[in-house]
PDB file of N, CA and C in Angstrom:
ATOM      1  N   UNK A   1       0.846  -1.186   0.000  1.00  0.00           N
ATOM      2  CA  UNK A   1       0.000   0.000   0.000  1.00  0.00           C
ATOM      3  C   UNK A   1       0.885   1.241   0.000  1.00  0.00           C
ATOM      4  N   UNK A   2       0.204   2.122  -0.293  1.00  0.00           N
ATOM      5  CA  UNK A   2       1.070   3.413  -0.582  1.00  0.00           C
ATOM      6  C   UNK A   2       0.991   4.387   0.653  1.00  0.00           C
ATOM      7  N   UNK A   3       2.013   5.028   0.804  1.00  0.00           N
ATOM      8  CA  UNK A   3       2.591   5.463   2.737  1.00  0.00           C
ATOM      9  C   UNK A   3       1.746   7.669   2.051  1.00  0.00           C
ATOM     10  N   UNK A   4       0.957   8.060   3.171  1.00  0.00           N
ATOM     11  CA  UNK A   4       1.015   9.310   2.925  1.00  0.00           C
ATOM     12  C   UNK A   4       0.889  10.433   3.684  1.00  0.00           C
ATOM     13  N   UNK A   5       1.690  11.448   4.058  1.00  0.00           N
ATOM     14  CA  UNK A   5       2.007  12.189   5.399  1.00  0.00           C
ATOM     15  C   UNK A   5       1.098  13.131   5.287  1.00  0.00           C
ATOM     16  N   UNK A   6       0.499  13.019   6.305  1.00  0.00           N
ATOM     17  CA  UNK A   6      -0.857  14.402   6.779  1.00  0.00           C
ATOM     18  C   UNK A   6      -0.063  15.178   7.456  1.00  0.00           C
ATOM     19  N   UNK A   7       0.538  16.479   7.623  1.00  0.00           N
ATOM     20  CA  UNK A   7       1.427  17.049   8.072  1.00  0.00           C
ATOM     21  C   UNK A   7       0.367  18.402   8.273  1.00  0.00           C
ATOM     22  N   UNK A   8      -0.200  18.475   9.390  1.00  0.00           N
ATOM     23  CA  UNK A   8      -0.613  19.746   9.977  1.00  0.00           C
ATOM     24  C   UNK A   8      -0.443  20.952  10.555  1.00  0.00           C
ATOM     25  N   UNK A   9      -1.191  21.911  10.190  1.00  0.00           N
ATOM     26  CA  UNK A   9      -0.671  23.142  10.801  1.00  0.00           C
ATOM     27  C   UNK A   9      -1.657  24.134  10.754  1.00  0.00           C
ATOM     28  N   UNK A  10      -1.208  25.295  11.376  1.00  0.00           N
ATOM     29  CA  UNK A  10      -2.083  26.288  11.882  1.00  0.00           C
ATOM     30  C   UNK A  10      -1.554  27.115  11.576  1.00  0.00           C
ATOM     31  N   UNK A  11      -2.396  28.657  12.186  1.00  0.00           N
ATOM     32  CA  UNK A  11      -1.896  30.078  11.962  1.00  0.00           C
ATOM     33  C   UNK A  11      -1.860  30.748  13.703  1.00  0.00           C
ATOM     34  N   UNK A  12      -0.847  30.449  14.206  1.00  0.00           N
ATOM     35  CA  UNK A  12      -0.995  30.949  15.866  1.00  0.00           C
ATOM     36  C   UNK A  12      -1.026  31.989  16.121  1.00  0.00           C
ATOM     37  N   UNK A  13      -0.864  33.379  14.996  1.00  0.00           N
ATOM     38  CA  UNK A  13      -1.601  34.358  15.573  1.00  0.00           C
ATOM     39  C   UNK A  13      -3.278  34.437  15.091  1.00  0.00           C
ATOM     40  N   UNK A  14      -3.559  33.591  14.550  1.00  0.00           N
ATOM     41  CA  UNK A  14      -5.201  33.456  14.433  1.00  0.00           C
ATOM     42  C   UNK A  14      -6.052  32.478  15.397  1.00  0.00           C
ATOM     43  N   UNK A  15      -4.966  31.621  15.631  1.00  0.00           N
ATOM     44  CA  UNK A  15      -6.414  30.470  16.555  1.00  0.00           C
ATOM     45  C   UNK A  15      -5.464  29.386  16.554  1.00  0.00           C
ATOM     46  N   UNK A  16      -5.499  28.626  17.414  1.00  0.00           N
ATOM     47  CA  UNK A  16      -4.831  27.392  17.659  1.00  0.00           C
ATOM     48  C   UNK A  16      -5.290  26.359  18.891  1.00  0.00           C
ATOM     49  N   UNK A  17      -4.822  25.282  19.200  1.00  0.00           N
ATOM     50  CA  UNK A  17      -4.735  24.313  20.204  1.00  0.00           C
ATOM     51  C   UNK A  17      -5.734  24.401  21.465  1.00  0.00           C
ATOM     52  N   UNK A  18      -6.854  24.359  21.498  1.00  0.00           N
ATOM     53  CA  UNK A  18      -7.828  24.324  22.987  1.00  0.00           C
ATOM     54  C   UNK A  18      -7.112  23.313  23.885  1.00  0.00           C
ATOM     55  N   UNK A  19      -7.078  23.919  25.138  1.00  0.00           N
ATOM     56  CA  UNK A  19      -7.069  23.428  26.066  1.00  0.00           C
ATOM     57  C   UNK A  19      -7.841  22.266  26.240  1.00  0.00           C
ATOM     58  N   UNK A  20      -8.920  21.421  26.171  1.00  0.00           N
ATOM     59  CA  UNK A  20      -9.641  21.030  25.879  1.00  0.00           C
ATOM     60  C   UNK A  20      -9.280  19.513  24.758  1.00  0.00           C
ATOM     61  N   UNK A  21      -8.708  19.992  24.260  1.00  0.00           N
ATOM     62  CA  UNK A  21      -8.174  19.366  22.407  1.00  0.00           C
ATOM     63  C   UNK A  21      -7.358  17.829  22.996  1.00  0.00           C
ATOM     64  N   UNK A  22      -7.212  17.940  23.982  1.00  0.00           N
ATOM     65  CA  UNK A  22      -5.281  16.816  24.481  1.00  0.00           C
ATOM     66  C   UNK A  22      -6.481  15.280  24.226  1.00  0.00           C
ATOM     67  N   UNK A  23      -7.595  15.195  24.694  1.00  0.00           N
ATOM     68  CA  UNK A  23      -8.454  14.289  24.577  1.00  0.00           C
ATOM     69  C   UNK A  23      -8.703  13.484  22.963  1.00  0.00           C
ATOM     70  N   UNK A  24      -8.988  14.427  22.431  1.00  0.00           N
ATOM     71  CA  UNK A  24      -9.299  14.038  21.013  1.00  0.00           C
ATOM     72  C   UNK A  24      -7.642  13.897  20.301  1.00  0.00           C
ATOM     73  N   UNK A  25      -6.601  14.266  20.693  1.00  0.00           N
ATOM     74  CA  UNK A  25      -5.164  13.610  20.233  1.00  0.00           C
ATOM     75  C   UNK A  25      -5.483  12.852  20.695  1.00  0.00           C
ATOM     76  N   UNK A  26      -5.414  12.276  21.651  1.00  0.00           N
ATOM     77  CA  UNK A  26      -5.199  10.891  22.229  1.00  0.00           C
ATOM     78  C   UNK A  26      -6.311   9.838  21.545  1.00  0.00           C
ATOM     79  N   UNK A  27      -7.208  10.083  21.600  1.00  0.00           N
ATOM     80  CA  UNK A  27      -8.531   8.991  20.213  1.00  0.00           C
ATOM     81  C   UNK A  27      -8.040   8.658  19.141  1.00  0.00           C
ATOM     82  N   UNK A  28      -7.197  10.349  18.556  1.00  0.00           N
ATOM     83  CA  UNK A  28      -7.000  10.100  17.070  1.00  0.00           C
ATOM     84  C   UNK A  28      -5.636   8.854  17.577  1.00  0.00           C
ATOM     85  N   UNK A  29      -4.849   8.916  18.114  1.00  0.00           N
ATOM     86  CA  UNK A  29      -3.553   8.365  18.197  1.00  0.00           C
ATOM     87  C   UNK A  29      -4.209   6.789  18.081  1.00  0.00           C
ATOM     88  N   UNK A  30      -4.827   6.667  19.098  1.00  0.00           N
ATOM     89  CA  UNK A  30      -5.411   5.434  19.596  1.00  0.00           C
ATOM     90  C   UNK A  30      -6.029   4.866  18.217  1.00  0.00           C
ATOM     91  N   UNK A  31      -6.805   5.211  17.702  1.00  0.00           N
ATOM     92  CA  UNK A  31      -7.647   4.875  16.498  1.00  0.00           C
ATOM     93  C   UNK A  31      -6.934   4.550  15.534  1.00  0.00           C
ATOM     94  N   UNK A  32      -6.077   5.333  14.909  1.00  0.00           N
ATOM     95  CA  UNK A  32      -4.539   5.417  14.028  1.00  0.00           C
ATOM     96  C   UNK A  32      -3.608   3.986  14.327  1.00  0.00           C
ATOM     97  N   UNK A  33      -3.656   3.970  15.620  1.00  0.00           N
ATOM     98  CA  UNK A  33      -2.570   2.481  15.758  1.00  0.00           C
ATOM     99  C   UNK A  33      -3.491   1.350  15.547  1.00  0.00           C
ATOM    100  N   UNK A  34      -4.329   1.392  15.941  1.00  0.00           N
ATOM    101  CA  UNK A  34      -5.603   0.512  16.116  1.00  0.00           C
ATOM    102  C   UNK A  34      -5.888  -0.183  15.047  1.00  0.00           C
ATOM    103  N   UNK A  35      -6.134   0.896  13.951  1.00  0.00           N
ATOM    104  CA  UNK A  35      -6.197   0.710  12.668  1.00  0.00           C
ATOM    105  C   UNK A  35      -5.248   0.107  12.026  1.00  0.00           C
ATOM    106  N   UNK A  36      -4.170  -0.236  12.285  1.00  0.00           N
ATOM    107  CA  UNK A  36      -2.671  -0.749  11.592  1.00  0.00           C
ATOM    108  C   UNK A  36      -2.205   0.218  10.154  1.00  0.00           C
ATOM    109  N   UNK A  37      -2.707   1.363  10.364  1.00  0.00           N
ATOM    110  CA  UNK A  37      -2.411   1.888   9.153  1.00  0.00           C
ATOM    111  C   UNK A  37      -1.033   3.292   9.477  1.00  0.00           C
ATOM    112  N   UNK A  38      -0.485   3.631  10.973  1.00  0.00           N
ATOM    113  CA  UNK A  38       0.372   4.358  11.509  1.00  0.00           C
ATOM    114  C   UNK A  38       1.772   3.551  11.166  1.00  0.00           C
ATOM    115  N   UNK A  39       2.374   4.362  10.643  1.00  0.00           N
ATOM    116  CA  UNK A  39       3.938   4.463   9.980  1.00  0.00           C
ATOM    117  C   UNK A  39       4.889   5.356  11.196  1.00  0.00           C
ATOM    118  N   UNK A  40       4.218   6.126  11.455  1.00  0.00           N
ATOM    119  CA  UNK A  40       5.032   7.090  11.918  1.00  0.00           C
ATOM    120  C   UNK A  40       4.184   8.543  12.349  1.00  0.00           C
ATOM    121  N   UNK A  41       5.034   9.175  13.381  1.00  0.00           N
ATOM    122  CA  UNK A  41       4.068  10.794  13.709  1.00  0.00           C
ATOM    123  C   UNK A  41       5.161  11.135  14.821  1.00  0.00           C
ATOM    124  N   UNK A  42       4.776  12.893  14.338  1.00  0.00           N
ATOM    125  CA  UNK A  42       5.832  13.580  15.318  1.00  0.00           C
ATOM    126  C   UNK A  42       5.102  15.047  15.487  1.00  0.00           C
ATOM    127  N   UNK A  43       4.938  15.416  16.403  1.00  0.00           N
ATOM    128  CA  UNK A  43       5.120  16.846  16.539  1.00  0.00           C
ATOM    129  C   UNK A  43       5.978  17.485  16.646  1.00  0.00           C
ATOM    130  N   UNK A  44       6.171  18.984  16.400  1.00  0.00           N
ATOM    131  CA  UNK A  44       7.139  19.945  16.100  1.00  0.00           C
ATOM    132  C   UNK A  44       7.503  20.647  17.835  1.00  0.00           C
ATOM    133  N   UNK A  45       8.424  20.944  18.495  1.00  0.00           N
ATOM    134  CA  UNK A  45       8.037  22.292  19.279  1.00  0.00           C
ATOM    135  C   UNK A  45       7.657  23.520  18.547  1.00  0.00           C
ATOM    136  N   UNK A  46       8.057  24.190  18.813  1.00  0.00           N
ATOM    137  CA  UNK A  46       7.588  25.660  18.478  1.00  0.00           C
ATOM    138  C   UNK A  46       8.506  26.361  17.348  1.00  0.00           C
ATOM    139  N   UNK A  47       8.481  27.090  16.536  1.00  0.00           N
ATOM    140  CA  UNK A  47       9.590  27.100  15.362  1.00  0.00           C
ATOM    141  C   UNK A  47      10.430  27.579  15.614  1.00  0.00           C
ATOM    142  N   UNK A  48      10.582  28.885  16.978  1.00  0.00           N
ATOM    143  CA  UNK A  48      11.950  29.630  17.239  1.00  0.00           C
ATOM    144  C   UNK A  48      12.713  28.287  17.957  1.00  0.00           C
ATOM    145  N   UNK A  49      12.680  27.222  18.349  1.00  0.00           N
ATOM    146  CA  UNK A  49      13.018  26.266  18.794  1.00  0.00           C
ATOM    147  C   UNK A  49      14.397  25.396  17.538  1.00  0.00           C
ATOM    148  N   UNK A  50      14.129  25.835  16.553  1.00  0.00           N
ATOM    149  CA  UNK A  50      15.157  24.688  15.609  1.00  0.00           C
ATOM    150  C   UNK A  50      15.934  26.228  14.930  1.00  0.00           C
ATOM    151  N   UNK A  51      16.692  25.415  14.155  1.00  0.00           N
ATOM    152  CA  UNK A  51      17.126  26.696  12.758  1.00  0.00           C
ATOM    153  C   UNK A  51      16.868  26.388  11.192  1.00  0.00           C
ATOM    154  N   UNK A  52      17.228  27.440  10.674  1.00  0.00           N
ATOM    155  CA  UNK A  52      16.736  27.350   9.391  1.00  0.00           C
ATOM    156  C   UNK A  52      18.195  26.837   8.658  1.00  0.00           C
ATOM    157  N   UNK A  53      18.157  26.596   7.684  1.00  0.00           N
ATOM    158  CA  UNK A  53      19.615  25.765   6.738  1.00  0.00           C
ATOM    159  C   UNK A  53      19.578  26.529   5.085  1.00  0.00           C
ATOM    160  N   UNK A  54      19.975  27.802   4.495  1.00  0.00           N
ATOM    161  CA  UNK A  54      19.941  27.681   3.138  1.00  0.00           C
ATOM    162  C   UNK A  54      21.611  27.342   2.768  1.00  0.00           C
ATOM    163  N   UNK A  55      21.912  27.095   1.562  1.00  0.00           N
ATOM    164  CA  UNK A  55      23.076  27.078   0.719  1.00  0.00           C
ATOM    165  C   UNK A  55      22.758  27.905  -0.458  1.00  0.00           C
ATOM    166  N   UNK A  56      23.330  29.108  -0.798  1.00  0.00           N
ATOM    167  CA  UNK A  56      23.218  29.802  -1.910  1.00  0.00           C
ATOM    168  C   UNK A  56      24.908  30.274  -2.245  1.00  0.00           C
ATOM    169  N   UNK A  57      25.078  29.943  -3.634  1.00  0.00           N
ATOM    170  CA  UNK A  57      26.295  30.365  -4.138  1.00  0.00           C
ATOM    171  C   UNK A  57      27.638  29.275  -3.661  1.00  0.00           C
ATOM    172  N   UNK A  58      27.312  27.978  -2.794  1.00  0.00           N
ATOM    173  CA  UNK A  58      28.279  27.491  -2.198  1.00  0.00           C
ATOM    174  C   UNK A  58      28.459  27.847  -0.855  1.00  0.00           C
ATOM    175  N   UNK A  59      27.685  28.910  -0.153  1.00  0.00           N
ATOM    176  CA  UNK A  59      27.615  29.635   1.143  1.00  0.00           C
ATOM    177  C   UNK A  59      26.689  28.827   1.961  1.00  0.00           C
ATOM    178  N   UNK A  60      26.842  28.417   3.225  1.00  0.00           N
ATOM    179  CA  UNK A  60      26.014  27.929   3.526  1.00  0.00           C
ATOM    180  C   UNK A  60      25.420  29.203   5.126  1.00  0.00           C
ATOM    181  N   UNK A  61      24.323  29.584   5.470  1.00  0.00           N
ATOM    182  CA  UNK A  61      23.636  30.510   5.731  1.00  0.00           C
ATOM    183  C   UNK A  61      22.723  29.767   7.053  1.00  0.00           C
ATOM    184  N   UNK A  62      22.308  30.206   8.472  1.00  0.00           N
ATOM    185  CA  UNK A  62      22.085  29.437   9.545  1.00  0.00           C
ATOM    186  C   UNK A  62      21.709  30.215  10.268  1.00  0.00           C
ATOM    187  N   UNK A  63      20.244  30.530  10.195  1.00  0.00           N
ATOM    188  CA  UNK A  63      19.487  31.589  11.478  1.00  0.00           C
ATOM    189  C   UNK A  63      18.781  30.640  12.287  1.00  0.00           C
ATOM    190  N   UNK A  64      18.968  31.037  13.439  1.00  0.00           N
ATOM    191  CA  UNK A  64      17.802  30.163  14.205  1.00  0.00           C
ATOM    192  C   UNK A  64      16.389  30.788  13.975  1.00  0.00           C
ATOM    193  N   UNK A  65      15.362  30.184  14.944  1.00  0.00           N
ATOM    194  CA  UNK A  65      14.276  29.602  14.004  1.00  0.00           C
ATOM    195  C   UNK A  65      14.057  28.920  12.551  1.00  0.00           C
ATOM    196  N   UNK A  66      12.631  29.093  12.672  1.00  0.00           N
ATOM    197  CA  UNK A  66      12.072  28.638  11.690  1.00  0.00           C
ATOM    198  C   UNK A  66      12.227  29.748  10.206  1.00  0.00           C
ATOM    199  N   UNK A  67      12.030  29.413   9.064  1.00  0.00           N
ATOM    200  CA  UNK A  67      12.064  30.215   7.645  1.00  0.00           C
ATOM    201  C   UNK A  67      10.760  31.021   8.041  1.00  0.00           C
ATOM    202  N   UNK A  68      10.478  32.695   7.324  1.00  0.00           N
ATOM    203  CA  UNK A  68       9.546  33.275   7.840  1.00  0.00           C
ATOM    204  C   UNK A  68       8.577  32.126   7.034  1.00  0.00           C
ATOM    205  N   UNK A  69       7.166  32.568   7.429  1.00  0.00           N
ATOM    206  CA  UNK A  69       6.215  32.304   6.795  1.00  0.00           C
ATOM    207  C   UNK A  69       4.806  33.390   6.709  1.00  0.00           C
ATOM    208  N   UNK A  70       3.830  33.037   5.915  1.00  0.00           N
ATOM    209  CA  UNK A  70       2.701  34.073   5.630  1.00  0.00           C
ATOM    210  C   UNK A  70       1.928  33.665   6.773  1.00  0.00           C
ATOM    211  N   UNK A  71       2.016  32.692   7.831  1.00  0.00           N
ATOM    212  CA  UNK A  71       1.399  32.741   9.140  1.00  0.00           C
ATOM    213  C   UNK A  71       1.428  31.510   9.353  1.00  0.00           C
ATOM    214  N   UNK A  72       0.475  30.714   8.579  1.00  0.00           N
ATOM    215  CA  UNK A  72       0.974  29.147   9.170  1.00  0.00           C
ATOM    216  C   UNK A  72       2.121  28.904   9.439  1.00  0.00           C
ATOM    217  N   UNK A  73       1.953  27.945  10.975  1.00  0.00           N
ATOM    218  CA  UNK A  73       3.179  26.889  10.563  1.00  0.00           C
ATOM    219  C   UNK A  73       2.809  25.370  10.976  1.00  0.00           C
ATOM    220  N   UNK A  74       3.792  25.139  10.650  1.00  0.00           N
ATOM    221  CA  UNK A  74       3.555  23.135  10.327  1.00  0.00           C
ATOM    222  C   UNK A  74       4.075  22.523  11.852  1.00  0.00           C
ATOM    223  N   UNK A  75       3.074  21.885  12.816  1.00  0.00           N
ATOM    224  CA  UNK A  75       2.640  21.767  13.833  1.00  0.00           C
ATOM    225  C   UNK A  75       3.302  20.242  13.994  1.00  0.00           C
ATOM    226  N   UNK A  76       3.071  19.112  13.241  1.00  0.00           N
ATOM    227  CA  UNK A  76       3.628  17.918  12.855  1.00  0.00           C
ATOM    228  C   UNK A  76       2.844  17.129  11.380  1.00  0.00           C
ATOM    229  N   UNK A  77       3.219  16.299  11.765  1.00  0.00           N
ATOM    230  CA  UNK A  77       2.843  15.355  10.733  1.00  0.00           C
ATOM    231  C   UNK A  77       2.645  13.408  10.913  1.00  0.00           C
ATOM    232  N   UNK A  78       1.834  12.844  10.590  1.00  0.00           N
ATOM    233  CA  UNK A  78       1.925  11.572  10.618  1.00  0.00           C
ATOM    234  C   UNK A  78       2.347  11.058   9.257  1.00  0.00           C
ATOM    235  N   UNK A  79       2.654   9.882   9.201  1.00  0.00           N
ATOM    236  CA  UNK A  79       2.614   9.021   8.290  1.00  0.00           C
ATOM    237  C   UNK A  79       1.880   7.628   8.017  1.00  0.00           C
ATOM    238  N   UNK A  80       0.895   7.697   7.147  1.00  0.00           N
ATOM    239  CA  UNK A  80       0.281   6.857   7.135  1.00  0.00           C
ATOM    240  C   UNK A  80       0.138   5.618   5.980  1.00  0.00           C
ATOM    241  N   UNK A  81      -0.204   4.037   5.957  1.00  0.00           N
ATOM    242  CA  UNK A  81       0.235   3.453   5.176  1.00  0.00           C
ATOM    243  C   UNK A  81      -1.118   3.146   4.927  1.00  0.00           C
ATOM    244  N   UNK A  82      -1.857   3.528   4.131  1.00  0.00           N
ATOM    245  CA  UNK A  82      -3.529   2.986   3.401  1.00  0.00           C
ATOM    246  C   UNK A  82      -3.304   2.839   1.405  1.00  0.00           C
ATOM    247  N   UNK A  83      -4.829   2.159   1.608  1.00  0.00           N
ATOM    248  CA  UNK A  83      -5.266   2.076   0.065  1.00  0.00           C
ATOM    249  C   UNK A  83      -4.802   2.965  -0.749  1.00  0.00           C
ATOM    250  N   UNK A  84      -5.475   4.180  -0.416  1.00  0.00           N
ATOM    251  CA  UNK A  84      -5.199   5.475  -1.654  1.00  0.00           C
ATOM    252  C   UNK A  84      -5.048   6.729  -0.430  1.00  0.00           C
ATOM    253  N   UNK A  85      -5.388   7.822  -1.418  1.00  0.00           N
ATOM    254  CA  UNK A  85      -5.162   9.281  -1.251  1.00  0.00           C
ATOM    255  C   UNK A  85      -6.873   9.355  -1.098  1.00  0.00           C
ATOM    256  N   UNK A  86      -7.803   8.496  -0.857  1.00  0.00           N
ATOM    257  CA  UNK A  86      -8.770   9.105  -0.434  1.00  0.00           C
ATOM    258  C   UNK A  86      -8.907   8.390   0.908  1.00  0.00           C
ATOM    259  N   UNK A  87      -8.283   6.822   1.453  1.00  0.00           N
ATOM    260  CA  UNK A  87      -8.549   6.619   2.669  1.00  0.00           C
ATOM    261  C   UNK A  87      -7.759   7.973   3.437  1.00  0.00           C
ATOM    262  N   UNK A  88      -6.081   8.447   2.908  1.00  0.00           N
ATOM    263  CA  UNK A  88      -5.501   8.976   3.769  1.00  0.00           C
ATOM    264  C   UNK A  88      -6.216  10.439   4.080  1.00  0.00           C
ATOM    265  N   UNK A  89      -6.848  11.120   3.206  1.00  0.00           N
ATOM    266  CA  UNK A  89      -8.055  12.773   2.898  1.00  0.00           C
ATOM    267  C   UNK A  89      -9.029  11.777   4.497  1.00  0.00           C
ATOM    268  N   UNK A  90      -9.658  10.753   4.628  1.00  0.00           N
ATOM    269  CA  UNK A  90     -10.333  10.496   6.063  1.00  0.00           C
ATOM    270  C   UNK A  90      -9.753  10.508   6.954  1.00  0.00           C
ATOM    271  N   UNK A  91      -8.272  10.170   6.966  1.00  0.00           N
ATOM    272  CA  UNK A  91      -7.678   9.988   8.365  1.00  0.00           C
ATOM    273  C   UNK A  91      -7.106  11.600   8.415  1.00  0.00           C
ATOM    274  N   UNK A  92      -6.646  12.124   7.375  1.00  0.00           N
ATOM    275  CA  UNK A  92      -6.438  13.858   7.810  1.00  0.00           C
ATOM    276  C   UNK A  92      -7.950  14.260   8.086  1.00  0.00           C
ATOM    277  N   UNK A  93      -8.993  14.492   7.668  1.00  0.00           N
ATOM    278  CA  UNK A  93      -9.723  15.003   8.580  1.00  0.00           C
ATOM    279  C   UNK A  93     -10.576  14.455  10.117  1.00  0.00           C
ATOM    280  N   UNK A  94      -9.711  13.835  10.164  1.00  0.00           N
ATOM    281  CA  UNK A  94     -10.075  13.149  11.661  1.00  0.00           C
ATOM    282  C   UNK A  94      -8.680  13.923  12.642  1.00  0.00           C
ATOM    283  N   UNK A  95      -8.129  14.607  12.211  1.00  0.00           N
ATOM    284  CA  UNK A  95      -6.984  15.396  13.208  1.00  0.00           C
ATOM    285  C   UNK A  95      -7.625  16.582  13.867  1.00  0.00           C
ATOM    286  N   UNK A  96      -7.320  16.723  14.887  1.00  0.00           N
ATOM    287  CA  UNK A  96      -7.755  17.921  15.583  1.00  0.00           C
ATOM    288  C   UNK A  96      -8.039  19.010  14.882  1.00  0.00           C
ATOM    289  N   UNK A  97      -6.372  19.199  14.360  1.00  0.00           N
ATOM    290  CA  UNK A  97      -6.023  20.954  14.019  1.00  0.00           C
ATOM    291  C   UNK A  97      -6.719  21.432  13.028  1.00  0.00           C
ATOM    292  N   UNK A  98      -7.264  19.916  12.264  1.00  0.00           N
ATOM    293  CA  UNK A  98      -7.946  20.069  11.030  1.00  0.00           C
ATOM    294  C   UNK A  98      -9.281  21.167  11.312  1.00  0.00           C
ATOM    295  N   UNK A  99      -9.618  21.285  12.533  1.00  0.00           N
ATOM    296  CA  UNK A  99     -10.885  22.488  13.097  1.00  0.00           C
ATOM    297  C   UNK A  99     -10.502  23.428  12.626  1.00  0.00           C
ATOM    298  N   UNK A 100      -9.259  23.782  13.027  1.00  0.00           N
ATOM    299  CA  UNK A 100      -8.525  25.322  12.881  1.00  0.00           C
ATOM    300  C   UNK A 100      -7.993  25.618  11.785  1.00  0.00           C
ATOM    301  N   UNK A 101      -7.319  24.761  11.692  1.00  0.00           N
ATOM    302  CA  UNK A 101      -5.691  24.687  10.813  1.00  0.00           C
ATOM    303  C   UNK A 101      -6.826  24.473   9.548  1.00  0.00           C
ATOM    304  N   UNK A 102      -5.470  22.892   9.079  1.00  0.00           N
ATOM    305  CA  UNK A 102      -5.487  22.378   7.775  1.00  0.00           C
ATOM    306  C   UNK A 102      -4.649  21.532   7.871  1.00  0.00           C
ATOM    307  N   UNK A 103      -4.802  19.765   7.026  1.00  0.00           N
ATOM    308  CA  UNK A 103      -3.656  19.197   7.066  1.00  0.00           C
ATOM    309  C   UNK A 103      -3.521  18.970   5.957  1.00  0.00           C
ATOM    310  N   UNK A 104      -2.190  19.288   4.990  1.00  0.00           N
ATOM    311  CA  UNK A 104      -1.749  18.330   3.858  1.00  0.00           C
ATOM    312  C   UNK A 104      -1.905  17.175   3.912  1.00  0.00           C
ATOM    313  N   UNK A 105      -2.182  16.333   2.374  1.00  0.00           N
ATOM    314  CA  UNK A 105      -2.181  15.089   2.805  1.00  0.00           C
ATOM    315  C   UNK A 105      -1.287  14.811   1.007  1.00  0.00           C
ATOM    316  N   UNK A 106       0.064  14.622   1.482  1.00  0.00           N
ATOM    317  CA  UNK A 106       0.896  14.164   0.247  1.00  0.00           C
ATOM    318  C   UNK A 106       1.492  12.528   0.167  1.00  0.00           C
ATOM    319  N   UNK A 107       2.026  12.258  -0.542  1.00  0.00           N
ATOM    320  CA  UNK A 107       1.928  10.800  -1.254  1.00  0.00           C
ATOM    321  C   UNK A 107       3.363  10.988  -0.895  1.00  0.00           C
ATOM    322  N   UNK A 108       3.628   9.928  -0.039  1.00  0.00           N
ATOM    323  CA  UNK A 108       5.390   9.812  -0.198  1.00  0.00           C
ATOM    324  C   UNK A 108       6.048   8.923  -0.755  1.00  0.00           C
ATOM    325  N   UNK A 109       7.079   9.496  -1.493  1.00  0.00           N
ATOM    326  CA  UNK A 109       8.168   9.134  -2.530  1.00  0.00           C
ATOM    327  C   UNK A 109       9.114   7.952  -1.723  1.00  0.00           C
ATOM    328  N   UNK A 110       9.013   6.716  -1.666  1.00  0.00           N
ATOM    329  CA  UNK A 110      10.363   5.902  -0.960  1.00  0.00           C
ATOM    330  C   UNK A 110      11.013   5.594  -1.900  1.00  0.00           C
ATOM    331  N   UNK A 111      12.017   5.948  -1.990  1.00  0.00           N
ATOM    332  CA  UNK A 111      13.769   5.462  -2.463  1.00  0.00           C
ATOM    333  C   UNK A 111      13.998   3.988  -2.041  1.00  0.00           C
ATOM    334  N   UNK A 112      14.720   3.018  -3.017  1.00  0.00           N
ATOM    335  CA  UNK A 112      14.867   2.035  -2.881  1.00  0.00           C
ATOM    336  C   UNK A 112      16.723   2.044  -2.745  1.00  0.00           C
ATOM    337  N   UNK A 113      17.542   1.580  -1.987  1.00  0.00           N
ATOM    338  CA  UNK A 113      18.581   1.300  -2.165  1.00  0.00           C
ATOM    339  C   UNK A 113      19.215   1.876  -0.808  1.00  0.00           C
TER     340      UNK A 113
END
């Protein structure tokens, strides 16, 4: 079956994470393993938390945080191993953030070798 990462995120100066919310992670988690269809999942900390990496010209360039963005940012992501791109479109909207946010749901590429 083909593996595909729902990778969610929000806009935290618009709306984010209820207090409330820690319940319904824990269902989705539960449901997800349950299902035998969980590969993998991670959440992010917060973006000033990592750094950014470009290479331009042979230069390589290293700010902490995250790259700006137009407001979202990418919260985590699972990986999931189903039928198609329409079981994995059900299991992204069964994510929380999906209230607020939005989750991608892309098809991942595995490399053999």
């Amino acid at each position: 079956m083909p593996k595909f990462a729902l990778i969610y995120q929000y806009d935290p100066m618009a709306t984010g994470p209820t207090e409330g919310e820690e319940p319904d992670w824990f269902a989705y988690d539960q449901e997800v393993r349950e299902a035998g269809v969980l590969v993998y999942e991670a959440g992010f900390h917060e973006a000033g938390t990592g750094r950014t990496v470009s290479v331009r010209d042979g230069a390589t360039v290293v700010d902490d945080g995250a790259a700006p963005t137009s407001g979202a940012v990418v919260a985590g992501l699972y990986v999931v191993d189903v039928a198609n791109i329409n079981a994995a479109t059900s299991w992204a909207e069964k994510i929380p953030t999906a209230r607020y946010g939005s989750v991608d749901v892309r098809p991942v590429v595995e490399y053999e070798g």
